[in-house]
N, C-alpha and C. Protein backbone atom coordinates (compact mmCIF):
# COMPACT_ATOMS: atom_id res chain seq x y z
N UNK A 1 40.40 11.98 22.16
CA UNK A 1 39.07 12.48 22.46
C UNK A 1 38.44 13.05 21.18
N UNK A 2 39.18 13.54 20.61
CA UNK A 2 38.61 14.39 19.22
C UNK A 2 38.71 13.14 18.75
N UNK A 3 39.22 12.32 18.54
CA UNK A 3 39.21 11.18 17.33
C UNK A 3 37.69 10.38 17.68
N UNK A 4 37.33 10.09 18.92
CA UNK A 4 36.15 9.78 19.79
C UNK A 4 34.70 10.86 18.94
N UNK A 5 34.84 11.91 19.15
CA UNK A 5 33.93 12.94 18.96
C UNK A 5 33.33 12.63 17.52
N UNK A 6 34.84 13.01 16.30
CA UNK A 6 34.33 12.39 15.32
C UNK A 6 33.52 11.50 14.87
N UNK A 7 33.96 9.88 15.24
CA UNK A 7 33.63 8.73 15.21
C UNK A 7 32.19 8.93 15.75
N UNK A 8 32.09 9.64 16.96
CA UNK A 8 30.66 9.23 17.69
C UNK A 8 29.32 10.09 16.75
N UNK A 9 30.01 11.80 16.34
CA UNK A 9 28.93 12.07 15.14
C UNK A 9 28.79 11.98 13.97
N UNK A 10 29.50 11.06 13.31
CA UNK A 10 29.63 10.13 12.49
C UNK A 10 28.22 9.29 12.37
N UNK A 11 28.48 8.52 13.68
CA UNK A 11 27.36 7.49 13.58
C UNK A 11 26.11 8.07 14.13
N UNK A 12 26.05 9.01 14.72
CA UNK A 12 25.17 9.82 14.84
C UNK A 12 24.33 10.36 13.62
N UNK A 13 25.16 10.58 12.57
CA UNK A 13 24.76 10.99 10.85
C UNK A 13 24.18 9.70 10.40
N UNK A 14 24.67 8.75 10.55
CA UNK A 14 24.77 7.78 10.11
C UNK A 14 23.08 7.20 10.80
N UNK A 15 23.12 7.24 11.68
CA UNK A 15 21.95 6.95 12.50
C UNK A 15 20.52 7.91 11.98
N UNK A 16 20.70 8.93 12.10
CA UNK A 16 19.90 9.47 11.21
C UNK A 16 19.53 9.70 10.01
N UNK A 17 20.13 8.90 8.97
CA UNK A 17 20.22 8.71 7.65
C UNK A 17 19.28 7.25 7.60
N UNK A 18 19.52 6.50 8.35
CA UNK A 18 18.69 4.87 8.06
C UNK A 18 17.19 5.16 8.90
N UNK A 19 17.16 6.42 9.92
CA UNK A 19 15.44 6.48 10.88
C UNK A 19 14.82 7.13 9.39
N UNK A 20 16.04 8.52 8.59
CA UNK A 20 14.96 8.60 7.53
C UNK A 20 14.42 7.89 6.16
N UNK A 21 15.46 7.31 6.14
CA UNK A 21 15.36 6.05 5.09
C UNK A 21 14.15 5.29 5.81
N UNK A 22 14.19 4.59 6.78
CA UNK A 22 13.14 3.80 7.40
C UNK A 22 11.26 4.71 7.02
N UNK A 23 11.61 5.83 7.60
CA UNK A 23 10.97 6.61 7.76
C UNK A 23 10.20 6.77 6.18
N UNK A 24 10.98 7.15 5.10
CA UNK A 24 10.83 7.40 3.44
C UNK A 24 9.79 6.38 3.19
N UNK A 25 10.60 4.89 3.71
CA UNK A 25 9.61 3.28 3.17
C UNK A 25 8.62 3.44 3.78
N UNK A 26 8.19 3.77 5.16
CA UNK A 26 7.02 3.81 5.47
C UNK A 26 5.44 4.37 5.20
N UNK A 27 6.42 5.73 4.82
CA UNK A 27 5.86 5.99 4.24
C UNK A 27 5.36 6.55 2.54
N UNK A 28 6.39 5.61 2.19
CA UNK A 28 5.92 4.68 0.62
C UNK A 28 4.76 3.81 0.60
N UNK A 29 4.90 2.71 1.53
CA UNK A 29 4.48 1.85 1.99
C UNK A 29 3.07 2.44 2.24
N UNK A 30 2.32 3.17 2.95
CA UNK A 30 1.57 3.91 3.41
C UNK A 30 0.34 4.51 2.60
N UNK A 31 1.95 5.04 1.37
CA UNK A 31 0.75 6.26 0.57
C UNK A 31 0.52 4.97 -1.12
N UNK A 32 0.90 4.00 -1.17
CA UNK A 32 0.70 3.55 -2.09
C UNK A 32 -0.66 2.34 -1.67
N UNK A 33 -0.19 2.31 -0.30
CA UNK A 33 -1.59 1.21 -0.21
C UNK A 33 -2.85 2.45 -0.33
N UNK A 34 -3.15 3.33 0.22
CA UNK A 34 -4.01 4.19 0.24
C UNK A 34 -4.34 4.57 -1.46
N UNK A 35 -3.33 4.23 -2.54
CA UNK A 35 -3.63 4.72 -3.79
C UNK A 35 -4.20 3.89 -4.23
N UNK A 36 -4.02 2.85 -3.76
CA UNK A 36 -4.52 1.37 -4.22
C UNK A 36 -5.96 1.09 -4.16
N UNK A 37 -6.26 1.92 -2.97
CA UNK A 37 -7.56 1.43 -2.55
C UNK A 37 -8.47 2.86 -3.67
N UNK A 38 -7.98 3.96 -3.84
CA UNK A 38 -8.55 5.00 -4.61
C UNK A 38 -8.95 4.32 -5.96
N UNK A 39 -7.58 3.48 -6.54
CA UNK A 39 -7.50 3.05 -7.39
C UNK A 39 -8.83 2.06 -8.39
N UNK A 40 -8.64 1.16 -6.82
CA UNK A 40 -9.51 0.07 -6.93
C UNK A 40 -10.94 0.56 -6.83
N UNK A 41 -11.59 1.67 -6.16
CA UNK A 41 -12.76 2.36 -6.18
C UNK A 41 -13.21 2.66 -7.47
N UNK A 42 -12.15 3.72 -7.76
CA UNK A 42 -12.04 4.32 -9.11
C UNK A 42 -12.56 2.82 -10.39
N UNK A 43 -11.99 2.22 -10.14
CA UNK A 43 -11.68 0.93 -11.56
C UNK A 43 -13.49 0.78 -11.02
N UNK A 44 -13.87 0.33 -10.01
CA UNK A 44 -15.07 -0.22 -9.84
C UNK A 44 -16.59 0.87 -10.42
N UNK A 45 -16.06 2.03 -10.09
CA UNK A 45 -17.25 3.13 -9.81
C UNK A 45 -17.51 3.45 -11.47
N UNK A 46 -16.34 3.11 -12.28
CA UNK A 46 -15.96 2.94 -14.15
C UNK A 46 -16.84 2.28 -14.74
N UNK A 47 -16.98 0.74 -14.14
CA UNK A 47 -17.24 -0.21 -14.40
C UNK A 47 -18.95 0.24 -14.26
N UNK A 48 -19.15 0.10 -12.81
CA UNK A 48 -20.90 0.37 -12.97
C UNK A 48 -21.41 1.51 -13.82
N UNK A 49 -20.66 2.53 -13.87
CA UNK A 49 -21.33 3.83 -15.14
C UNK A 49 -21.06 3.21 -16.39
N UNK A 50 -19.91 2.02 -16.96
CA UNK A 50 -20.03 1.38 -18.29
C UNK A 50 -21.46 0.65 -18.10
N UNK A 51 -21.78 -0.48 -17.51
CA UNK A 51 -22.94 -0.89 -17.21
C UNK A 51 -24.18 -0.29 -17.50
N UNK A 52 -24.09 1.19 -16.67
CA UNK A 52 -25.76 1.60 -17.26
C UNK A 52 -25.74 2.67 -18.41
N UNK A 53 -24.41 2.63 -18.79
CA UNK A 53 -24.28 3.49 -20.12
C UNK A 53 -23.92 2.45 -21.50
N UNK A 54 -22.75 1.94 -20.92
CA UNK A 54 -22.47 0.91 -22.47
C UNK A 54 -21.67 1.88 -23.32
N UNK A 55 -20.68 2.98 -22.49
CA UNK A 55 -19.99 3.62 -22.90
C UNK A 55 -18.83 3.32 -22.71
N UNK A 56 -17.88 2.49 -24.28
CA UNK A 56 -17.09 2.01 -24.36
C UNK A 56 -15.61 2.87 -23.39
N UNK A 57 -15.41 4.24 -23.66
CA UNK A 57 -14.39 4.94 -22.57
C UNK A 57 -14.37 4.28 -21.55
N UNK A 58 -15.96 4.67 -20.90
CA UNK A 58 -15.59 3.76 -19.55
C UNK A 58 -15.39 2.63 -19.18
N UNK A 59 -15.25 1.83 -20.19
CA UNK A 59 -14.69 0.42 -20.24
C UNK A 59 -13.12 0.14 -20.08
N UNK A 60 -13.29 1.08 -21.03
CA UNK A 60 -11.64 1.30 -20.72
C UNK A 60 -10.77 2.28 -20.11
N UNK A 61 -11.41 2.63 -19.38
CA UNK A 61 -11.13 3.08 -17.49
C UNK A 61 -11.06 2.26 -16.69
N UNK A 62 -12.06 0.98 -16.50
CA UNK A 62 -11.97 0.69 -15.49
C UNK A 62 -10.58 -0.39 -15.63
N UNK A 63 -10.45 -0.70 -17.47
CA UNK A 63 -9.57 -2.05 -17.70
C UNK A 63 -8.38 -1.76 -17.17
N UNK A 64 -8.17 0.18 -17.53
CA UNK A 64 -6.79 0.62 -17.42
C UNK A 64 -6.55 1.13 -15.83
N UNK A 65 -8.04 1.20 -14.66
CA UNK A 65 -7.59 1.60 -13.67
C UNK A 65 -7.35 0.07 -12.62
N UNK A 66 -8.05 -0.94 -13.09
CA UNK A 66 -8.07 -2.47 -12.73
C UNK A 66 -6.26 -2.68 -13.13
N UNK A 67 -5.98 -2.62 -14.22
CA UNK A 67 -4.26 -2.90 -14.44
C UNK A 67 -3.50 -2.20 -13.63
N UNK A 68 -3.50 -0.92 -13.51
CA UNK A 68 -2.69 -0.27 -12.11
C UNK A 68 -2.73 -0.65 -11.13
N UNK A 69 -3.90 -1.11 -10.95
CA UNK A 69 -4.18 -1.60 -9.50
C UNK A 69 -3.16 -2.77 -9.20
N UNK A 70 -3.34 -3.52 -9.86
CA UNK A 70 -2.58 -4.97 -10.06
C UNK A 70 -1.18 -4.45 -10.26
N UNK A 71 -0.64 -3.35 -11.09
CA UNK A 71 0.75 -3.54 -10.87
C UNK A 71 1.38 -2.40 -9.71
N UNK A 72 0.31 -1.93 -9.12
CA UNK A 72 0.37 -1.34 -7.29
C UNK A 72 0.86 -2.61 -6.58
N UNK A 73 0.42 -3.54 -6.80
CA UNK A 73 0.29 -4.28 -5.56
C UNK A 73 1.37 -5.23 -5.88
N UNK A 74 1.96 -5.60 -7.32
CA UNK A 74 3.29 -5.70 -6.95
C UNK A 74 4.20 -4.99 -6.72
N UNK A 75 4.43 -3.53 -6.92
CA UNK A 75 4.83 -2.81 -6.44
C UNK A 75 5.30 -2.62 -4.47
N UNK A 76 3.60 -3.43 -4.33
CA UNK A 76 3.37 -3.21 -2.91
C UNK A 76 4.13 -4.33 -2.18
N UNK A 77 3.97 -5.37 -2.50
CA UNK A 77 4.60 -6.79 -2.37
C UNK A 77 6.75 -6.48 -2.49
N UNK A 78 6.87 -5.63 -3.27
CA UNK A 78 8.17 -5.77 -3.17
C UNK A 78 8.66 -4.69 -2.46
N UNK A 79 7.79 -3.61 -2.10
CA UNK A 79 8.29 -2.93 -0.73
C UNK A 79 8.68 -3.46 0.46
N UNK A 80 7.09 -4.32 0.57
CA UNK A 80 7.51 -5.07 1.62
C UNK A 80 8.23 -6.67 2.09
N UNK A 81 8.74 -6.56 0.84
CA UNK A 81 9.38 -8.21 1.16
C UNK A 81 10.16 -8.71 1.92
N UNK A 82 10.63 -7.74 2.92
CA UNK A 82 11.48 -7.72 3.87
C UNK A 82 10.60 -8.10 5.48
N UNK A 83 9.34 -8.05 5.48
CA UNK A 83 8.23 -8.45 6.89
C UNK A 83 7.46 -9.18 6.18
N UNK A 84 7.61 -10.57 6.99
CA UNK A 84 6.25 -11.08 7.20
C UNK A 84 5.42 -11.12 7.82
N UNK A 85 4.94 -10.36 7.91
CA UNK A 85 3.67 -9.57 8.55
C UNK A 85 3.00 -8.96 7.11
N UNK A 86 3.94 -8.13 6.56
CA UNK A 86 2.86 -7.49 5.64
C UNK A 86 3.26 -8.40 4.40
N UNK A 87 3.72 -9.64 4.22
CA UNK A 87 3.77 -10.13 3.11
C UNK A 87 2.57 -10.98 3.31
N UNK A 88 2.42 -11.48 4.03
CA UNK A 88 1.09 -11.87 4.53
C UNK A 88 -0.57 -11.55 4.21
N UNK A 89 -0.33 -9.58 4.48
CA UNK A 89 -1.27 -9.30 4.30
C UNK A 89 -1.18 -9.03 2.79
N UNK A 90 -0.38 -8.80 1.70
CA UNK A 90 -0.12 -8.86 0.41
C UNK A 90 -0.76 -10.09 0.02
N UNK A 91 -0.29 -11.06 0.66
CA UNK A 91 -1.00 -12.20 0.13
C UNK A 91 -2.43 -12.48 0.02
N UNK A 92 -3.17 -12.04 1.23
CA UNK A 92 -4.61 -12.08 1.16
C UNK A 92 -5.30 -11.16 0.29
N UNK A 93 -3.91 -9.87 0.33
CA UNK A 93 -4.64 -8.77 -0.80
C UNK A 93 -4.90 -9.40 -2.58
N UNK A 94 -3.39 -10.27 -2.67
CA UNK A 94 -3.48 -10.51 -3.82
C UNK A 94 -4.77 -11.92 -4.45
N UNK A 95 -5.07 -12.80 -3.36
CA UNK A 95 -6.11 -13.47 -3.26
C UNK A 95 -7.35 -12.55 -3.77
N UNK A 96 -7.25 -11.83 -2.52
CA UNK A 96 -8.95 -11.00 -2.96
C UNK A 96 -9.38 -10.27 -4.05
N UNK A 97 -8.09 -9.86 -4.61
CA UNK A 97 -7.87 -8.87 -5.96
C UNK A 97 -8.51 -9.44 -6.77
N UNK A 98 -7.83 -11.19 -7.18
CA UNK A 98 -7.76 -12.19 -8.13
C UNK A 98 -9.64 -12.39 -8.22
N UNK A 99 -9.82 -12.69 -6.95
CA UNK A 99 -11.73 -12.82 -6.88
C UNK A 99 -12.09 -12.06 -7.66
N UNK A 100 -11.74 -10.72 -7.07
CA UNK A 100 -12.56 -9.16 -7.33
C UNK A 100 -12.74 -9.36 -8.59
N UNK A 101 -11.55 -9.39 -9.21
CA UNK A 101 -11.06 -9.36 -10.68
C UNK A 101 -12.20 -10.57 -11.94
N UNK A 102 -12.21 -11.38 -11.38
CA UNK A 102 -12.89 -12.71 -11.99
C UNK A 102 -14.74 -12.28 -11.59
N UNK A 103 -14.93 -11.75 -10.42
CA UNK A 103 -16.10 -11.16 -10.27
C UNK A 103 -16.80 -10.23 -11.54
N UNK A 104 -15.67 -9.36 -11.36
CA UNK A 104 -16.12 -8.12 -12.51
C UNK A 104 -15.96 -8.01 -13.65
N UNK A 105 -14.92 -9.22 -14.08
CA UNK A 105 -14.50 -9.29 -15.64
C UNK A 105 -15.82 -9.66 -16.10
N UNK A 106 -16.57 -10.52 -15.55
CA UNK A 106 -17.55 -11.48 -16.12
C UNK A 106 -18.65 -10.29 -16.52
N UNK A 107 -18.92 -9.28 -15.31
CA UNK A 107 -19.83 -8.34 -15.48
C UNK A 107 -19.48 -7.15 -16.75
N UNK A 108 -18.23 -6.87 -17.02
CA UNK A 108 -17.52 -6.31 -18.27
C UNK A 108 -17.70 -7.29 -19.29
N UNK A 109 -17.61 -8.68 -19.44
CA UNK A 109 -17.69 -9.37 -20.55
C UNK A 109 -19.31 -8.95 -21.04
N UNK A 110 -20.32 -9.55 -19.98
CA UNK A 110 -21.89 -9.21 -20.10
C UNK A 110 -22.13 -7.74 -20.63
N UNK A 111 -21.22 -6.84 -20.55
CA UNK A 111 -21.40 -5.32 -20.85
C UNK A 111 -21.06 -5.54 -22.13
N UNK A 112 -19.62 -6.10 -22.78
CA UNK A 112 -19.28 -5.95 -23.65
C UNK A 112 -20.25 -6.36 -24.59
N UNK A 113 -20.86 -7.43 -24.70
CA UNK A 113 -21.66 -8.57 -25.94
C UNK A 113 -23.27 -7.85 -25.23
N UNK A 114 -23.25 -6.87 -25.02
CA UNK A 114 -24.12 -5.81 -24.60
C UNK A 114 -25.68 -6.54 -24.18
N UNK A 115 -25.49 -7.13 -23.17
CA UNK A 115 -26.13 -8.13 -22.31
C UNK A 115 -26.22 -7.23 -20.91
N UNK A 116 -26.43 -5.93 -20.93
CA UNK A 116 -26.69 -4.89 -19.95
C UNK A 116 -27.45 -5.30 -18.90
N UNK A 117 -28.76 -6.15 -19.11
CA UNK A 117 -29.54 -6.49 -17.82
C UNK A 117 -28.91 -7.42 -16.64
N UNK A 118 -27.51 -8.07 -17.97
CA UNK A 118 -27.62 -9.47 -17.16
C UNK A 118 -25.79 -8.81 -16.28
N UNK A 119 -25.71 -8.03 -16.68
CA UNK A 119 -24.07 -7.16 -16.38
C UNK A 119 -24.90 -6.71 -15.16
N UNK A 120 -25.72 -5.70 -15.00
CA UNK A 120 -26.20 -5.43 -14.20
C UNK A 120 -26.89 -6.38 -12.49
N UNK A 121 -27.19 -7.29 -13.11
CA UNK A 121 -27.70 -8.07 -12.18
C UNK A 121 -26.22 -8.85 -11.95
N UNK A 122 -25.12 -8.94 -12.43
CA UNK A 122 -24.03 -9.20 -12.04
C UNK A 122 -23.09 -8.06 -10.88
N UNK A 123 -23.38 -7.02 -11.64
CA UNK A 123 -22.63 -5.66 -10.70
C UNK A 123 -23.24 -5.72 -9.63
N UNK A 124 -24.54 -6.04 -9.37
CA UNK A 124 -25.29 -6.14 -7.69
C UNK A 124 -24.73 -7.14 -7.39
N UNK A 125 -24.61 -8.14 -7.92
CA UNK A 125 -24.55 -9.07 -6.96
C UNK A 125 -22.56 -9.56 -6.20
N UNK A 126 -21.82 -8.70 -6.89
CA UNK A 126 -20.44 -8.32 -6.69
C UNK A 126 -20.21 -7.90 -5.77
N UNK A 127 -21.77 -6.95 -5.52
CA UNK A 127 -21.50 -5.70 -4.19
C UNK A 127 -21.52 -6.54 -3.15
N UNK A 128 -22.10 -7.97 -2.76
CA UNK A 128 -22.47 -8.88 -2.04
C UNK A 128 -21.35 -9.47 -1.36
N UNK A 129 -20.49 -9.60 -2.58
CA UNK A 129 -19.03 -10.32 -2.02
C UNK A 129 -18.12 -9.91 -1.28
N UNK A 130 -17.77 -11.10 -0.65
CA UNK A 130 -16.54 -10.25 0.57
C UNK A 130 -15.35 -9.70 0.04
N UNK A 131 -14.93 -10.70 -1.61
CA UNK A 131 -13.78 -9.80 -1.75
C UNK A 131 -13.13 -8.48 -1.64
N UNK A 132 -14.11 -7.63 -1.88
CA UNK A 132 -13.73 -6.10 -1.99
C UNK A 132 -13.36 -5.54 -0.12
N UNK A 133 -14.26 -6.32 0.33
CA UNK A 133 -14.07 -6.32 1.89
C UNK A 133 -12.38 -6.64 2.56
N UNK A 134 -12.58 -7.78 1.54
CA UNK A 134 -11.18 -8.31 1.97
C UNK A 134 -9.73 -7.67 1.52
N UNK A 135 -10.09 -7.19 0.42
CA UNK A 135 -9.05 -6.03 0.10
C UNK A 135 -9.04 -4.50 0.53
N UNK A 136 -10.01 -4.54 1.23
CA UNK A 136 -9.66 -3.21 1.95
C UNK A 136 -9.16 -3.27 3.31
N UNK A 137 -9.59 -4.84 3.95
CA UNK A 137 -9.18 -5.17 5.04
C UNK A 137 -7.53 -5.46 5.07
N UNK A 138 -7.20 -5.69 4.28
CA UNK A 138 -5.58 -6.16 4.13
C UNK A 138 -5.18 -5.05 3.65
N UNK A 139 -4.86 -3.88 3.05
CA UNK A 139 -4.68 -2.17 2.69
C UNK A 139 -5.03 -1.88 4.22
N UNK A 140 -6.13 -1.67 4.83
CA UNK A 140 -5.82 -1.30 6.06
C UNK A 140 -5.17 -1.77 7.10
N UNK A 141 -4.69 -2.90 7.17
CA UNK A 141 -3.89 -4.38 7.87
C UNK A 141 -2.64 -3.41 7.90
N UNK A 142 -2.38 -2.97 6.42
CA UNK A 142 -0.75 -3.13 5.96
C UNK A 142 -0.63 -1.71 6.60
N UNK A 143 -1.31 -0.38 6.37
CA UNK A 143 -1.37 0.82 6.95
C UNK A 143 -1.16 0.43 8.15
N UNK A 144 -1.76 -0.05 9.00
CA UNK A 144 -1.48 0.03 10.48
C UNK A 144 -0.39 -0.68 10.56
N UNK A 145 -0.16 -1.77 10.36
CA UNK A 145 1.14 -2.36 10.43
C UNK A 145 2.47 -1.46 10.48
N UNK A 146 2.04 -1.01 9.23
CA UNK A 146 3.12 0.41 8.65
C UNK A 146 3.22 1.57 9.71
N UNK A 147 2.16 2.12 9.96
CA UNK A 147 2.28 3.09 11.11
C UNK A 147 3.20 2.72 12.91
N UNK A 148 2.70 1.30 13.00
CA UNK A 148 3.58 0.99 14.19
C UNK A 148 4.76 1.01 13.81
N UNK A 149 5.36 0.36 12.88
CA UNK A 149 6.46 0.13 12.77
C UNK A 149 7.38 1.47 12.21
N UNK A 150 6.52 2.67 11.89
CA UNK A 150 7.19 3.97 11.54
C UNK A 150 7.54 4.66 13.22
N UNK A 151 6.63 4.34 13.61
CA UNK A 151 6.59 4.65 15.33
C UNK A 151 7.41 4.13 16.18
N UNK A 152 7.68 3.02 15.84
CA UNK A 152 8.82 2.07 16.96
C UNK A 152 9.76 2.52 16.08
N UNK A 153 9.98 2.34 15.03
CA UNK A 153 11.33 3.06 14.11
C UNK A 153 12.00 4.62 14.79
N UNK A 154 11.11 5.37 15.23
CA UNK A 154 11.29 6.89 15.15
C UNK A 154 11.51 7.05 16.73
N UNK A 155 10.83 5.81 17.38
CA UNK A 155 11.42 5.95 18.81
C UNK A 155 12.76 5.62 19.09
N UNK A 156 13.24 4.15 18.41
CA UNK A 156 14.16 3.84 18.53
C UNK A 156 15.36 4.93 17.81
N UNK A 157 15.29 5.70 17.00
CA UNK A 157 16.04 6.40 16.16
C UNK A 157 16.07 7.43 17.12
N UNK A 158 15.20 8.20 17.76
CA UNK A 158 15.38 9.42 18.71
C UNK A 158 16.46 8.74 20.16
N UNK A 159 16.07 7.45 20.66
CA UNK A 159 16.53 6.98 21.59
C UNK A 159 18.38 6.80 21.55
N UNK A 160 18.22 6.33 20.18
CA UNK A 160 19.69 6.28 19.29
C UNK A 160 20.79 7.78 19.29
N UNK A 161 19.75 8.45 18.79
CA UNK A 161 19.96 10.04 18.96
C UNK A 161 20.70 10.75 19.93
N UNK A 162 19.76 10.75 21.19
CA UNK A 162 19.73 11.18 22.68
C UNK A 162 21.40 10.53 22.89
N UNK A 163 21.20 8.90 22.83
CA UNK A 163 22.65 8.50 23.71
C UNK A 163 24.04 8.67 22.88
N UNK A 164 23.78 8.87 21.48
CA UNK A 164 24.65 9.61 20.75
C UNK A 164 25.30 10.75 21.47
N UNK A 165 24.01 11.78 21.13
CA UNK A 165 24.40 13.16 21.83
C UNK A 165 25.19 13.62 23.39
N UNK A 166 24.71 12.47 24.01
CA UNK A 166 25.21 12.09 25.14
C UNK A 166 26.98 12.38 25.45
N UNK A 167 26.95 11.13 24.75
CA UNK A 167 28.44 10.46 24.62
C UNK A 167 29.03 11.75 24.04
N UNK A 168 28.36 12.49 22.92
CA UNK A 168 29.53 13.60 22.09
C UNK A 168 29.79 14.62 23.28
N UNK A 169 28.34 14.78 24.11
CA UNK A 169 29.21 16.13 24.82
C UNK A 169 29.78 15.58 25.81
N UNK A 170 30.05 14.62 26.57
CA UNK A 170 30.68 13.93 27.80
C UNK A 170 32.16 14.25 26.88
N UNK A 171 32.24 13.91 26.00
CA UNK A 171 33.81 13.94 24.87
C UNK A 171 34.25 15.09 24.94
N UNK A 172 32.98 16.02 24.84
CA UNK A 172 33.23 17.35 24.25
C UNK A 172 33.82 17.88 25.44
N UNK A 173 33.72 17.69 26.99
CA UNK A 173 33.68 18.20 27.79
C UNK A 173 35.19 17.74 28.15
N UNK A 174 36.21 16.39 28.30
CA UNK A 174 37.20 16.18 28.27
C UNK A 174 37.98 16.50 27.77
């Protein structure tokens, strides 16, 4: 019976070591897509104040907050390489990025060779595109995704719990 008891809160430890591990990725998973999207604001909101300034710093804000962004999202991609579900939505993220990216370089090139009117009439017309849409839609895809699956994780881990606890005092009681 004691050899029973052991064994059973054992895996009981054990059980609660992988809901918080589960638990940790999720919310990794979670707070990095949410940085991503700060990120990607940030790189953009750089970009239009280089535009009506032609202030080289902020050029290179948005180059250096545009590169994080991009190596977030492999970051993000190898969190989740384990669901396809959210590799999925990685994928459409990394699609829309690639747009975004080719959108706004062009409007940074026009900034650079200081062609301001024509950067400008580029930065409007960016705002138009779905990409940016589409990358916030897949960051929020992956959040919710993430949240169910922290939720079914934490049920199943309490459920795990309970019949653990069960079994130890039925032991405990023999």
């Amino acid at each position: 019976v004691l050899a029973l008891l052991v064994v059973t809160l054992a895996e009981v430890n054990g059980q609660r070591d992988r809901a918080l591990a589960s638990q940790a990725h999720s919310y990794d998973v979670m707070i990095l897509a949410r940085t991503l999207q700060g990120t990607v604001a940030h790189a953009e909101a750089s970009l239009g104040r280089y535009v009506i300034s032609g202030d080289q710093q902020l050029g290179q804000i948005y180059y250096d907050d545009w590169r994080r962004a991009r190596q977030a999202i492999g970051r993000l991609a190898k969190l989740v390489r384990d669901n396809d579900v959210q590799l999925t939505h990685v994928a459409i993220l990394q699609e829309a990025f690639r747009t975004r990216g080719d959108e706004l370089a062009l409007t940074a090139l026009s900034t650079n060779y200081g062609k301001n009117s024509q950067a400008l009439s580029r930065f409007y017309q960016a705002r138009q595109s779905d990409a940016l849409t589409r990358i916030n839609d897949s960051l929020d895809g992956i959040i919710t995704d993430e949240r169910l699956l922290l939720e079914m994780r934490t049920a199943q881990a309490r459920a795990s719990v309970r019949r653990s606890t069960t079994i130890a005092k039925v032991l405990a009681i023999l």
